[in-house]
Each structure stands twice: as C-alpha cells, then as structure tokens.
PDBML (XML) file of the C-alpha atoms, coordinates in Angstrom:
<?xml version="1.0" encoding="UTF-8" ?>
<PDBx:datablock datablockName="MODEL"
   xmlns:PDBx="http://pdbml.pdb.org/schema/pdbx-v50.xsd"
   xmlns:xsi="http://www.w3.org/2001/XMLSchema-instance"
   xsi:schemaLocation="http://pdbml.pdb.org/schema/pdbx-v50.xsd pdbx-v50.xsd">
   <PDBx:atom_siteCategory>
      <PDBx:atom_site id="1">
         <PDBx:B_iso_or_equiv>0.00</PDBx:B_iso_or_equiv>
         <PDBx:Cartn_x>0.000</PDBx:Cartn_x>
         <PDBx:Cartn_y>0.000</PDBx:Cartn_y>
         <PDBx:Cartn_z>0.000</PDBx:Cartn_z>
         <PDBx:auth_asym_id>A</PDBx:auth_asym_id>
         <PDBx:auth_atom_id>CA</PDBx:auth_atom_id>
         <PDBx:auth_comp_id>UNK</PDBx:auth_comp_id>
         <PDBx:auth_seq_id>1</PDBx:auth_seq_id>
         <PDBx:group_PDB>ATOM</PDBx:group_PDB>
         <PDBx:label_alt_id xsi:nil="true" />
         <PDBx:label_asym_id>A</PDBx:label_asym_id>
         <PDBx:label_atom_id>CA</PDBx:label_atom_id>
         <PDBx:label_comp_id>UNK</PDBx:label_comp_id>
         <PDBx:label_entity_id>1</PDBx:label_entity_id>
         <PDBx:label_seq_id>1</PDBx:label_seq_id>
         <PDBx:occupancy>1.00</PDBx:occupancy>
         <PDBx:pdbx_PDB_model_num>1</PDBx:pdbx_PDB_model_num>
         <PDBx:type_symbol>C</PDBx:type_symbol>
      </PDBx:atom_site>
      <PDBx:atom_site id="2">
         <PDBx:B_iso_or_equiv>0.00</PDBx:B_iso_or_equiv>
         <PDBx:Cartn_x>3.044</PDBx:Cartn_x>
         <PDBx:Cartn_y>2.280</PDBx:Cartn_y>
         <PDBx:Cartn_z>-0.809</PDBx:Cartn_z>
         <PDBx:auth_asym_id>A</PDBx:auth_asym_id>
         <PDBx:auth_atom_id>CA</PDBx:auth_atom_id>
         <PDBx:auth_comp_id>UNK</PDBx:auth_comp_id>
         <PDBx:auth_seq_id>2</PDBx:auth_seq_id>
         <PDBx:group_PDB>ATOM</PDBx:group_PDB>
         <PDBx:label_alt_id xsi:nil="true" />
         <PDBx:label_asym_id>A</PDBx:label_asym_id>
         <PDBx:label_atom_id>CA</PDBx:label_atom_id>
         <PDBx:label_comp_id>UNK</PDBx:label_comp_id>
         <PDBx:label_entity_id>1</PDBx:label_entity_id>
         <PDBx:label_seq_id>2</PDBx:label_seq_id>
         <PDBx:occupancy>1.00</PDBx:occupancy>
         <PDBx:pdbx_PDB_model_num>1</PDBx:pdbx_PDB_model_num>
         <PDBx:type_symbol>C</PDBx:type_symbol>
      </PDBx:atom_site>
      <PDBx:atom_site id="3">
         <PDBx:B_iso_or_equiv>0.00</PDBx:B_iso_or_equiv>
         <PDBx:Cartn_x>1.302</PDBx:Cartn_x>
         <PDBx:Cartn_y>4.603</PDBx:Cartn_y>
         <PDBx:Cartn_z>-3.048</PDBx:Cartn_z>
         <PDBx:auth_asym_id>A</PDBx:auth_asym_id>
         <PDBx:auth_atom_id>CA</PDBx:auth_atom_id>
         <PDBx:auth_comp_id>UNK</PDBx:auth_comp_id>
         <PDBx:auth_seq_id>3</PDBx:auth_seq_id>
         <PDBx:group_PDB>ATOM</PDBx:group_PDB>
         <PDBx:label_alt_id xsi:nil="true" />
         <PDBx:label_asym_id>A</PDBx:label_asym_id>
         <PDBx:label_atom_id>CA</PDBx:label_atom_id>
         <PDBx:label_comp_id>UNK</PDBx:label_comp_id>
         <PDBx:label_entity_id>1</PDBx:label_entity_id>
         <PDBx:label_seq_id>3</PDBx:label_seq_id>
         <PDBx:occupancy>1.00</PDBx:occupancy>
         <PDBx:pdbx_PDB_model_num>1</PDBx:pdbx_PDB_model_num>
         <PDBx:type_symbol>C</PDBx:type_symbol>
      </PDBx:atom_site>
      <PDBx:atom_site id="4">
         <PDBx:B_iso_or_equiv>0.00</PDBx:B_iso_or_equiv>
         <PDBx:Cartn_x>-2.236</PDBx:Cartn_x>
         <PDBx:Cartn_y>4.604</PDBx:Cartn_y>
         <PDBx:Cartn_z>-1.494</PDBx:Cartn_z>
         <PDBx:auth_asym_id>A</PDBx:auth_asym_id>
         <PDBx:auth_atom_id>CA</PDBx:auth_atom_id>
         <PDBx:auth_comp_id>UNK</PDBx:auth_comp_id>
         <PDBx:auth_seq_id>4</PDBx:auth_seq_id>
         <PDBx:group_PDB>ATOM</PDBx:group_PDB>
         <PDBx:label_alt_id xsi:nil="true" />
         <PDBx:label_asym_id>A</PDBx:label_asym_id>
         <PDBx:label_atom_id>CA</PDBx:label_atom_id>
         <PDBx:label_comp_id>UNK</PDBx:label_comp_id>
         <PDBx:label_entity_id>1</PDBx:label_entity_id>
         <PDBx:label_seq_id>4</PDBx:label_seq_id>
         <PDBx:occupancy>1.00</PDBx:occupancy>
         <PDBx:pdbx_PDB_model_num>1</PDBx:pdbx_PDB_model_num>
         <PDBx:type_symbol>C</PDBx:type_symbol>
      </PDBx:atom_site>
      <PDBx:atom_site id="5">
         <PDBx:B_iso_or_equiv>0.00</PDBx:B_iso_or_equiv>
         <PDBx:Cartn_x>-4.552</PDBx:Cartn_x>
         <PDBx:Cartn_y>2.965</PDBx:Cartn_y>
         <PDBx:Cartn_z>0.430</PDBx:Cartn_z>
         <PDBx:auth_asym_id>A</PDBx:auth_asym_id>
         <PDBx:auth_atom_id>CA</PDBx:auth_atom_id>
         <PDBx:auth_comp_id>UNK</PDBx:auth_comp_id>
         <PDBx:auth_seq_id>5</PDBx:auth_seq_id>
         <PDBx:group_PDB>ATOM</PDBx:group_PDB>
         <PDBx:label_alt_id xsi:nil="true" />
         <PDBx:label_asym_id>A</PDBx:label_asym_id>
         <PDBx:label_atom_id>CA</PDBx:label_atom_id>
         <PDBx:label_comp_id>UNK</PDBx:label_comp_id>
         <PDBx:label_entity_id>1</PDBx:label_entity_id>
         <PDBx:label_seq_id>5</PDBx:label_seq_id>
         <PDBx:occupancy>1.00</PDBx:occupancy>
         <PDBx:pdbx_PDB_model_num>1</PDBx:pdbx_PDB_model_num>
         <PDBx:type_symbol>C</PDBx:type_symbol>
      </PDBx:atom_site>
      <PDBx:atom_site id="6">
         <PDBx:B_iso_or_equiv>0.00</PDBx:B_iso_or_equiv>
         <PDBx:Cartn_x>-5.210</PDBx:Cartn_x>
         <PDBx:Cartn_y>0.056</PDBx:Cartn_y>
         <PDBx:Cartn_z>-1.502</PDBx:Cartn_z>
         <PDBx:auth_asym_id>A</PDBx:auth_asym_id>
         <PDBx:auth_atom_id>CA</PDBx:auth_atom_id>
         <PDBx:auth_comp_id>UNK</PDBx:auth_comp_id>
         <PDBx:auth_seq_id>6</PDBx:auth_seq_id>
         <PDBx:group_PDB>ATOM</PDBx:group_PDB>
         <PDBx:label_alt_id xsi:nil="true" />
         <PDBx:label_asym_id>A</PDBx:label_asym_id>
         <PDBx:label_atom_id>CA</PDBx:label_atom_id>
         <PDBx:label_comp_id>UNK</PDBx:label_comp_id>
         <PDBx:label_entity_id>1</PDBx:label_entity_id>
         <PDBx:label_seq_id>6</PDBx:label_seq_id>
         <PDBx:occupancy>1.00</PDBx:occupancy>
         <PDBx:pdbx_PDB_model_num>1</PDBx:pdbx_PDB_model_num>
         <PDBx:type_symbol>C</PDBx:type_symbol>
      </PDBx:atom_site>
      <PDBx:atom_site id="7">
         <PDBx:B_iso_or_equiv>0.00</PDBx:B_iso_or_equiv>
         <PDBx:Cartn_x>-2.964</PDBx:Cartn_x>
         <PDBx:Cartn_y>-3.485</PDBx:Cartn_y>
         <PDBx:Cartn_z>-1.397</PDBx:Cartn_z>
         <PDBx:auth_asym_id>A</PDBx:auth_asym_id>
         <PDBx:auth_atom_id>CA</PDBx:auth_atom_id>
         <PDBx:auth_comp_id>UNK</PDBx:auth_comp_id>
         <PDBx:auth_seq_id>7</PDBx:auth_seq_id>
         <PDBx:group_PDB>ATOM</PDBx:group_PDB>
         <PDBx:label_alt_id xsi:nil="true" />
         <PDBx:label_asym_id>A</PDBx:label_asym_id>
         <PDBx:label_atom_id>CA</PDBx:label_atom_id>
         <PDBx:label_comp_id>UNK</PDBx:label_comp_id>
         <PDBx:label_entity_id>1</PDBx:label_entity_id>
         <PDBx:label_seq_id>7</PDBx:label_seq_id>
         <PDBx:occupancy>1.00</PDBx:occupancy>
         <PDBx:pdbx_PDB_model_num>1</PDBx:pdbx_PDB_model_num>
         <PDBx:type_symbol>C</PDBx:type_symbol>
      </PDBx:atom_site>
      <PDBx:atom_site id="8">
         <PDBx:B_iso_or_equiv>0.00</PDBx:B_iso_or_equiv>
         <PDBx:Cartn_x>-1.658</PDBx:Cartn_x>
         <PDBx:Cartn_y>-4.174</PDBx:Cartn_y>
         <PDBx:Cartn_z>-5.031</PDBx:Cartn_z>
         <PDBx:auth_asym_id>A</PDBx:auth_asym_id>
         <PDBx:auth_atom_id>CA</PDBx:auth_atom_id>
         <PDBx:auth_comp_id>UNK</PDBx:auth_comp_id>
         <PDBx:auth_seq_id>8</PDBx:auth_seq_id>
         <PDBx:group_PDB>ATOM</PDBx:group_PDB>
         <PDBx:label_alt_id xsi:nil="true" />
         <PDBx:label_asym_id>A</PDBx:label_asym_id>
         <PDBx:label_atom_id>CA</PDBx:label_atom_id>
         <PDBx:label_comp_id>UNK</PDBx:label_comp_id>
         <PDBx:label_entity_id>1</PDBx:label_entity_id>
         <PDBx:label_seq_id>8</PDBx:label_seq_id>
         <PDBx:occupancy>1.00</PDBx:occupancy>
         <PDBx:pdbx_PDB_model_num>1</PDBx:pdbx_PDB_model_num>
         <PDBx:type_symbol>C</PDBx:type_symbol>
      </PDBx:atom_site>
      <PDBx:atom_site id="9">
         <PDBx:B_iso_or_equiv>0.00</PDBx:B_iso_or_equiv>
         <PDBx:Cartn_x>-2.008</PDBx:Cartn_x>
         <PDBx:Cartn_y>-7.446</PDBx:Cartn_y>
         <PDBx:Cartn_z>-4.752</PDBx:Cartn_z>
         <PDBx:auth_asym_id>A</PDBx:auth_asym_id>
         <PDBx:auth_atom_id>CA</PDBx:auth_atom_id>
         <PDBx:auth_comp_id>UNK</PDBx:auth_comp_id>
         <PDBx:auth_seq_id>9</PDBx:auth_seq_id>
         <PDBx:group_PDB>ATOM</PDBx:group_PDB>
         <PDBx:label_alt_id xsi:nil="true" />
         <PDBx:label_asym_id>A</PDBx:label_asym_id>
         <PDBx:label_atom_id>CA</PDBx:label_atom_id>
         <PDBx:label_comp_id>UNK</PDBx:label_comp_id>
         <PDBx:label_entity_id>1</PDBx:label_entity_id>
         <PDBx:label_seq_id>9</PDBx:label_seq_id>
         <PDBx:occupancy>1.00</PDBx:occupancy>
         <PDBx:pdbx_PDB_model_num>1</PDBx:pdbx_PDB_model_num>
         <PDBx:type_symbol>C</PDBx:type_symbol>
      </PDBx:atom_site>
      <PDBx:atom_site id="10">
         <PDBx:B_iso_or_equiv>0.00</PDBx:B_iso_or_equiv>
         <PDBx:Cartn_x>-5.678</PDBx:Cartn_x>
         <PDBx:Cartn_y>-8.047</PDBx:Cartn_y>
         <PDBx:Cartn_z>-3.836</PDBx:Cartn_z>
         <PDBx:auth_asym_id>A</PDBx:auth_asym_id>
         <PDBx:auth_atom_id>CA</PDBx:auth_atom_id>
         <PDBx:auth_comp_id>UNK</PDBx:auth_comp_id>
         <PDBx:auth_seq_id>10</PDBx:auth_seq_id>
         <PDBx:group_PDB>ATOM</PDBx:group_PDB>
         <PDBx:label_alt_id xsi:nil="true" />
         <PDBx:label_asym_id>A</PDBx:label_asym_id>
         <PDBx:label_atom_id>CA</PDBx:label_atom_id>
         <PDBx:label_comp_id>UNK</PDBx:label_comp_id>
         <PDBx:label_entity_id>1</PDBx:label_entity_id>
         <PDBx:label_seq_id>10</PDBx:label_seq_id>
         <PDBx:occupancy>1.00</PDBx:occupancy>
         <PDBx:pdbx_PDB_model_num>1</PDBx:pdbx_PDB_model_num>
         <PDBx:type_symbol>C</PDBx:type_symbol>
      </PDBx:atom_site>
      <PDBx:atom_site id="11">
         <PDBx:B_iso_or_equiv>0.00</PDBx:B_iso_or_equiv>
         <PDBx:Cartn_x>-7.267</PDBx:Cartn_x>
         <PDBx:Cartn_y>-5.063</PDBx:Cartn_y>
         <PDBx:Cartn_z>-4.205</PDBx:Cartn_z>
         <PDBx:auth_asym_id>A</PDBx:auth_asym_id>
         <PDBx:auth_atom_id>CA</PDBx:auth_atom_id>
         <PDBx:auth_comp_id>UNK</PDBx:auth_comp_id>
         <PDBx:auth_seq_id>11</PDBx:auth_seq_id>
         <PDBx:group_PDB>ATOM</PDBx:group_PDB>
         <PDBx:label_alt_id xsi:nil="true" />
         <PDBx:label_asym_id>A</PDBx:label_asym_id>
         <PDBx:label_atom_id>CA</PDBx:label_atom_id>
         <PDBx:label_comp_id>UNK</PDBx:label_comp_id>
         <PDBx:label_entity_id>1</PDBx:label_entity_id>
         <PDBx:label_seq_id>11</PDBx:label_seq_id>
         <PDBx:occupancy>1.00</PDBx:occupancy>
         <PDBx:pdbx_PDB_model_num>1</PDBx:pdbx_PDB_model_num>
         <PDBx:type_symbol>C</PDBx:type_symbol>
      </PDBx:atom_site>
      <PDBx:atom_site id="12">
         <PDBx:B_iso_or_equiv>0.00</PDBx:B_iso_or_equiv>
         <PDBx:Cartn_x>-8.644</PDBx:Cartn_x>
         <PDBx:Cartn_y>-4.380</PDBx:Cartn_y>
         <PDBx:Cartn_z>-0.811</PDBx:Cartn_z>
         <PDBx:auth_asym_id>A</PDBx:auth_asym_id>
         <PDBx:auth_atom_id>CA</PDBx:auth_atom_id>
         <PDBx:auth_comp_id>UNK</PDBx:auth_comp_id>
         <PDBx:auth_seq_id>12</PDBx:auth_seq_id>
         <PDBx:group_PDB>ATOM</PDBx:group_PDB>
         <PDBx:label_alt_id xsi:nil="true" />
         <PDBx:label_asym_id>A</PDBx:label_asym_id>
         <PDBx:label_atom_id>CA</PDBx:label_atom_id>
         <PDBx:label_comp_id>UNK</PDBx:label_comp_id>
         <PDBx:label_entity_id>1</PDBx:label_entity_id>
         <PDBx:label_seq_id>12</PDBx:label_seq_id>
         <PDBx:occupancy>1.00</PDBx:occupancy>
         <PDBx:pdbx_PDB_model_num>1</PDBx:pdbx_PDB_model_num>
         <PDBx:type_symbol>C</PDBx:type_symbol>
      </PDBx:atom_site>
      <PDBx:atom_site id="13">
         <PDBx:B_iso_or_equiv>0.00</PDBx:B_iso_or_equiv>
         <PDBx:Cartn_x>-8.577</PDBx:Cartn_x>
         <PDBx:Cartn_y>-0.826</PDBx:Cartn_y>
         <PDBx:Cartn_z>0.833</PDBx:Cartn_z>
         <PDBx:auth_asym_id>A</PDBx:auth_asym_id>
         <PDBx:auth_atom_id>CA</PDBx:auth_atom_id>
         <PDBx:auth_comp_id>UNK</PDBx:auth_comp_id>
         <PDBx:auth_seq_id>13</PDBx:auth_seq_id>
         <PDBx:group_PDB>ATOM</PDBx:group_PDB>
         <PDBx:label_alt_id xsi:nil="true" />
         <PDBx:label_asym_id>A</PDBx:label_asym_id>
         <PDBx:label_atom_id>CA</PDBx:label_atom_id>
         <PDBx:label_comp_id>UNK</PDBx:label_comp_id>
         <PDBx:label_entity_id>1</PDBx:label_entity_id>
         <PDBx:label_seq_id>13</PDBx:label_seq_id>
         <PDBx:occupancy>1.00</PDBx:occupancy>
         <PDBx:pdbx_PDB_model_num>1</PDBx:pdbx_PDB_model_num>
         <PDBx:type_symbol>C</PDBx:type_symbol>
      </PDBx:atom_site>
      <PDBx:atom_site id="14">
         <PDBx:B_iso_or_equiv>0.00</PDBx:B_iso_or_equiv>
         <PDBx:Cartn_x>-6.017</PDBx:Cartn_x>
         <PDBx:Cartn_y>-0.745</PDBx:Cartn_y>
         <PDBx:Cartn_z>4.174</PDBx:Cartn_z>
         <PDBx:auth_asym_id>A</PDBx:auth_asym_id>
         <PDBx:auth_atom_id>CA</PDBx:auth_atom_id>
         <PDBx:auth_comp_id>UNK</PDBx:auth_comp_id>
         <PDBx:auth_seq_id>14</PDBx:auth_seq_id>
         <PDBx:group_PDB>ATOM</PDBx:group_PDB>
         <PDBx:label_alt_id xsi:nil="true" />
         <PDBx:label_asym_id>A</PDBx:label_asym_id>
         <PDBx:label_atom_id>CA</PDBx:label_atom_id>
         <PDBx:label_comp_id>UNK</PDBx:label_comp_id>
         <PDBx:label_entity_id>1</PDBx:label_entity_id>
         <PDBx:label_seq_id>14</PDBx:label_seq_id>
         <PDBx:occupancy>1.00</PDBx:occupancy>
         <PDBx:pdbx_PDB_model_num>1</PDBx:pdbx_PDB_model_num>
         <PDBx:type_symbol>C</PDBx:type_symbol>
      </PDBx:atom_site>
      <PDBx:atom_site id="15">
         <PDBx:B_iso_or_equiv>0.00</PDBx:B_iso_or_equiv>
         <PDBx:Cartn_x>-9.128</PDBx:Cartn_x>
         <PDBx:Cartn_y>-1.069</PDBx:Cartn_y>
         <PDBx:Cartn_z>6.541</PDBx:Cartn_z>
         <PDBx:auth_asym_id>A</PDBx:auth_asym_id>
         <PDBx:auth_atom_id>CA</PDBx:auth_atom_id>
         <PDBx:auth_comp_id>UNK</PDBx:auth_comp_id>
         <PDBx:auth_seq_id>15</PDBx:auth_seq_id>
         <PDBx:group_PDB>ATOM</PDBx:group_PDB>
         <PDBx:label_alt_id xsi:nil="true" />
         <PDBx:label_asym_id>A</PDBx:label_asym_id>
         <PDBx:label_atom_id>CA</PDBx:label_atom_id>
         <PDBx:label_comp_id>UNK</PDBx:label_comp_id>
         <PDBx:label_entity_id>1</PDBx:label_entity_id>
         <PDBx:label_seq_id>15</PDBx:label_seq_id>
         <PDBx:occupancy>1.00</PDBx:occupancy>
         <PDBx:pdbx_PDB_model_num>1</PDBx:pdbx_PDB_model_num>
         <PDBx:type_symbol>C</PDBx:type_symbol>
      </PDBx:atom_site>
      <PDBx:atom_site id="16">
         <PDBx:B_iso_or_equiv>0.00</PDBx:B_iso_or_equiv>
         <PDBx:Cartn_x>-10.978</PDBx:Cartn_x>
         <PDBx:Cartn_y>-3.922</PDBx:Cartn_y>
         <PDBx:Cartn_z>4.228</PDBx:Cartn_z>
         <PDBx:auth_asym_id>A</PDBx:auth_asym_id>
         <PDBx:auth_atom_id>CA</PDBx:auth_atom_id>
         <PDBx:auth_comp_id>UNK</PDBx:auth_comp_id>
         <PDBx:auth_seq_id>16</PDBx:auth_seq_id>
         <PDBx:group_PDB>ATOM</PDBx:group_PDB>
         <PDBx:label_alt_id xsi:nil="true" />
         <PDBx:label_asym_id>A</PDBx:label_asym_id>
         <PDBx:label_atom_id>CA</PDBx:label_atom_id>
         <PDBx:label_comp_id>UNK</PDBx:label_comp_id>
         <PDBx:label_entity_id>1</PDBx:label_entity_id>
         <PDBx:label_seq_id>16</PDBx:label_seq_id>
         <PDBx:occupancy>1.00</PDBx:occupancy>
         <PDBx:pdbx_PDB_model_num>1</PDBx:pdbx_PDB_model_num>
         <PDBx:type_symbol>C</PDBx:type_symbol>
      </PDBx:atom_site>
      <PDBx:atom_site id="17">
         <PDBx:B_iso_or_equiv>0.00</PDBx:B_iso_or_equiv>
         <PDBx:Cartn_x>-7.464</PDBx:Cartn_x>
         <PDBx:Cartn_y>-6.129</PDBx:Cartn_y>
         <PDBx:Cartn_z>4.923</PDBx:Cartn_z>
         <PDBx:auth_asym_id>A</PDBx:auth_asym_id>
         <PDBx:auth_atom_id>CA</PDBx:auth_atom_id>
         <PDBx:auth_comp_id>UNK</PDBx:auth_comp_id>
         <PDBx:auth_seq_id>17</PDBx:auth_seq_id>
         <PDBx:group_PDB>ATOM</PDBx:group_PDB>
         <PDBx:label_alt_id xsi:nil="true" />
         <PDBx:label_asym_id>A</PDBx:label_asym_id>
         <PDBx:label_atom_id>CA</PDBx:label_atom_id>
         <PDBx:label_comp_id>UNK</PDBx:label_comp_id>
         <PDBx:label_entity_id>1</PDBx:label_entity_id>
         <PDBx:label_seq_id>17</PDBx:label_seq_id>
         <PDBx:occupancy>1.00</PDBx:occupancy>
         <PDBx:pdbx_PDB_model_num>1</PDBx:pdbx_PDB_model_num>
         <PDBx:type_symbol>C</PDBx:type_symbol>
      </PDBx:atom_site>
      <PDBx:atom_site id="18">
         <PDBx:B_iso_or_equiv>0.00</PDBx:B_iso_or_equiv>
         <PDBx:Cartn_x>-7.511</PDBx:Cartn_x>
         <PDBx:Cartn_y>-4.971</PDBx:Cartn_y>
         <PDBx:Cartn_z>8.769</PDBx:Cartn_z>
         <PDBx:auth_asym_id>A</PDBx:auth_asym_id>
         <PDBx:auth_atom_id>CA</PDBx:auth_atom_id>
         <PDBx:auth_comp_id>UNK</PDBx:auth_comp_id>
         <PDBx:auth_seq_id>18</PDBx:auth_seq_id>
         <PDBx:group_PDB>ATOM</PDBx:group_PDB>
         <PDBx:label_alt_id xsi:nil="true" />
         <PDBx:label_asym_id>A</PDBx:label_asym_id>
         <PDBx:label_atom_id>CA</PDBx:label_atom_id>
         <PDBx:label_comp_id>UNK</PDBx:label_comp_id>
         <PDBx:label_entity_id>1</PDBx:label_entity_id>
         <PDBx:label_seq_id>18</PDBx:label_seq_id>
         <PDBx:occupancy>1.00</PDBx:occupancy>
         <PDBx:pdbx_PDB_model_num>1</PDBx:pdbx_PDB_model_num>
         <PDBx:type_symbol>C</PDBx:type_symbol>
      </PDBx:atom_site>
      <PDBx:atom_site id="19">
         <PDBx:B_iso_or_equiv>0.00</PDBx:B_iso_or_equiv>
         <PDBx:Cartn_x>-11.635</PDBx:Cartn_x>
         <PDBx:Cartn_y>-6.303</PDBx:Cartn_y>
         <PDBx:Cartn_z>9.314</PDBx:Cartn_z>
         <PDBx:auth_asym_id>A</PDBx:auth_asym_id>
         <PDBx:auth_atom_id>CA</PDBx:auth_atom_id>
         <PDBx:auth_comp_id>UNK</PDBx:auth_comp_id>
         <PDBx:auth_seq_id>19</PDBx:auth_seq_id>
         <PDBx:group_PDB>ATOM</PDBx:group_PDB>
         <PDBx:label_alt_id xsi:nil="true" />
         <PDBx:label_asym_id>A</PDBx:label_asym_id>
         <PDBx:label_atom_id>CA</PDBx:label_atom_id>
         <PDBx:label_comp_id>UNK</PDBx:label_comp_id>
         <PDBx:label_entity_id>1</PDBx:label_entity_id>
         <PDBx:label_seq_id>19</PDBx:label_seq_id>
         <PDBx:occupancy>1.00</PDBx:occupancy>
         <PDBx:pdbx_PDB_model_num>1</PDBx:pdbx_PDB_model_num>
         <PDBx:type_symbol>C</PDBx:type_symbol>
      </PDBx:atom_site>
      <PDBx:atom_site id="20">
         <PDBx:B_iso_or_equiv>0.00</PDBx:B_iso_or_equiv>
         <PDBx:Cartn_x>-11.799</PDBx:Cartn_x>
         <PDBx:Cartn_y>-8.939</PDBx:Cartn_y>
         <PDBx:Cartn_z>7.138</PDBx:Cartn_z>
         <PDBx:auth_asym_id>A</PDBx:auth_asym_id>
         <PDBx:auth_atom_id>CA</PDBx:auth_atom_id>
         <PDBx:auth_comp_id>UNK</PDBx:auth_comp_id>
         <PDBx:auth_seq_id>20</PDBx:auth_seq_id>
         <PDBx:group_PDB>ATOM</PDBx:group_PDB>
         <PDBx:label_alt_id xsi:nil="true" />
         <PDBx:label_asym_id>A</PDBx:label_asym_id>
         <PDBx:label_atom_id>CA</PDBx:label_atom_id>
         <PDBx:label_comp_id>UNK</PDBx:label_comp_id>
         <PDBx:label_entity_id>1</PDBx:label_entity_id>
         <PDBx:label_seq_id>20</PDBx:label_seq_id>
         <PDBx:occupancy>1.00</PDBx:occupancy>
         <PDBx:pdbx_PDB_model_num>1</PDBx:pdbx_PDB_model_num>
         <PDBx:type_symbol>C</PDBx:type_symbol>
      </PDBx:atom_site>
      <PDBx:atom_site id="21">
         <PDBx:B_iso_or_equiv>0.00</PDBx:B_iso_or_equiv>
         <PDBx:Cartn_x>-11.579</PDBx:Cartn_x>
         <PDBx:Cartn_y>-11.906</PDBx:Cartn_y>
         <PDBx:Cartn_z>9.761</PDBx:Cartn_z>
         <PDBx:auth_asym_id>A</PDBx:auth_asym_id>
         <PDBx:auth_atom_id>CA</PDBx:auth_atom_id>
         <PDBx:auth_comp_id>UNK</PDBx:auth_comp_id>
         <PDBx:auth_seq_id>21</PDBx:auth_seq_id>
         <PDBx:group_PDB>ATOM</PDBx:group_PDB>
         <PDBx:label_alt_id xsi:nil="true" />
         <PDBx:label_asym_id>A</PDBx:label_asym_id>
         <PDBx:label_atom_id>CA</PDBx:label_atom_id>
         <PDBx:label_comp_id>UNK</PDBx:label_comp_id>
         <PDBx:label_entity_id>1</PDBx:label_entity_id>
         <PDBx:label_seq_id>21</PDBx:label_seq_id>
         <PDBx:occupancy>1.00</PDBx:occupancy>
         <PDBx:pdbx_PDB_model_num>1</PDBx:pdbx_PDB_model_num>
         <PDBx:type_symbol>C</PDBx:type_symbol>
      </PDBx:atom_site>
      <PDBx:atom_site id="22">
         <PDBx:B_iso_or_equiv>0.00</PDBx:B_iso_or_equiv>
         <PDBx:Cartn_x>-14.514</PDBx:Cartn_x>
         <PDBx:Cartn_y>-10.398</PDBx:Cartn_y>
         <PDBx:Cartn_z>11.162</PDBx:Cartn_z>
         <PDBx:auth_asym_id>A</PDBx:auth_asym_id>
         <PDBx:auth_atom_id>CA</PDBx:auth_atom_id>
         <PDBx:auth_comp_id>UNK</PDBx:auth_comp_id>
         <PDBx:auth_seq_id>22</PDBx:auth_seq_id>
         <PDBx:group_PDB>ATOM</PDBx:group_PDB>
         <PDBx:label_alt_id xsi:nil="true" />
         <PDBx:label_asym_id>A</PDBx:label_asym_id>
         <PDBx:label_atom_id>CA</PDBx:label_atom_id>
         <PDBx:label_comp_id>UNK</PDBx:label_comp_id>
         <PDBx:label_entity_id>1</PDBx:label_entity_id>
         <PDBx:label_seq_id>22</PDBx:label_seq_id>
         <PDBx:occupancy>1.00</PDBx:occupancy>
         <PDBx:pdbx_PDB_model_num>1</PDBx:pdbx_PDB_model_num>
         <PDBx:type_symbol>C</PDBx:type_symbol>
      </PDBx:atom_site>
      <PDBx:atom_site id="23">
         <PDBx:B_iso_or_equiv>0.00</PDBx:B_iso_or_equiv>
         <PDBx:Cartn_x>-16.512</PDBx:Cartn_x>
         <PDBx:Cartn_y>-9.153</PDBx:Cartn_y>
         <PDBx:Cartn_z>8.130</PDBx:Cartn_z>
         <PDBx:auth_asym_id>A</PDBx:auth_asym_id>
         <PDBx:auth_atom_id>CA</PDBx:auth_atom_id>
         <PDBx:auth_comp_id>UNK</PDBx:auth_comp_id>
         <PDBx:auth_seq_id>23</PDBx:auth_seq_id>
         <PDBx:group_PDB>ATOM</PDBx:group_PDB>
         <PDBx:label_alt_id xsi:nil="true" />
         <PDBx:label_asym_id>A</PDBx:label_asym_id>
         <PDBx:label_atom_id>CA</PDBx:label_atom_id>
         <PDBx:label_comp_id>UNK</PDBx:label_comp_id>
         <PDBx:label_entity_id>1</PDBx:label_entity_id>
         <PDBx:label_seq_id>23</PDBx:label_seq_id>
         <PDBx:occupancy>1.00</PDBx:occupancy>
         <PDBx:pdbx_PDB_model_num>1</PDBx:pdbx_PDB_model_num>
         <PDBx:type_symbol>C</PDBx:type_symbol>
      </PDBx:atom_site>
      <PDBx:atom_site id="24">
         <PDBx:B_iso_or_equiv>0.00</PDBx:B_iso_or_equiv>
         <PDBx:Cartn_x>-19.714</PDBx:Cartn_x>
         <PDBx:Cartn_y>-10.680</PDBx:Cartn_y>
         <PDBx:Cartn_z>7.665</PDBx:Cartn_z>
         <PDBx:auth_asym_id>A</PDBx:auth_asym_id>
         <PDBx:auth_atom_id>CA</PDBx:auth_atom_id>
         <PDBx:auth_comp_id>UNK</PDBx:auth_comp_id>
         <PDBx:auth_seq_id>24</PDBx:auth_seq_id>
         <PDBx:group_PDB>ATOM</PDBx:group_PDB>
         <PDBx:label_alt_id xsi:nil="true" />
         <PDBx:label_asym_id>A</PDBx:label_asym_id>
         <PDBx:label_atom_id>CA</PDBx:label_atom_id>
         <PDBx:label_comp_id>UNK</PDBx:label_comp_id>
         <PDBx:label_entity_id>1</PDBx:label_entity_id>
         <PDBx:label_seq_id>24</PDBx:label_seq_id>
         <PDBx:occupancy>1.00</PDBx:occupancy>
         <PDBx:pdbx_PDB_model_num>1</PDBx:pdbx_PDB_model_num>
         <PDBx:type_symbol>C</PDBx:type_symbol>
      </PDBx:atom_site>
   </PDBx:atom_siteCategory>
</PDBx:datablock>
C-alpha cells in the first residue's frame, strides 16, 4: 500500500485487509 490505500495485490482498501476476519 506504498502509493495509497489500496494493497496491489488483492485489491482491498487498508481497513478492508484490517476487518476482514470479522466481516460478515
């Protein structure tokens, strides 16, 4: 996430990665 807030690799936005063990 160098450049912004989403990964490069899958897409997600910084927060998306951080909740998604407990996203419904």
């Amino acid at each position: 996430t160098t450049f912004d807030e989403i990964c490069r690799g899958c897409g997600r936005s910084v927060v998306e990665v951080a909740h998604w063990v407990s996203m419904s």
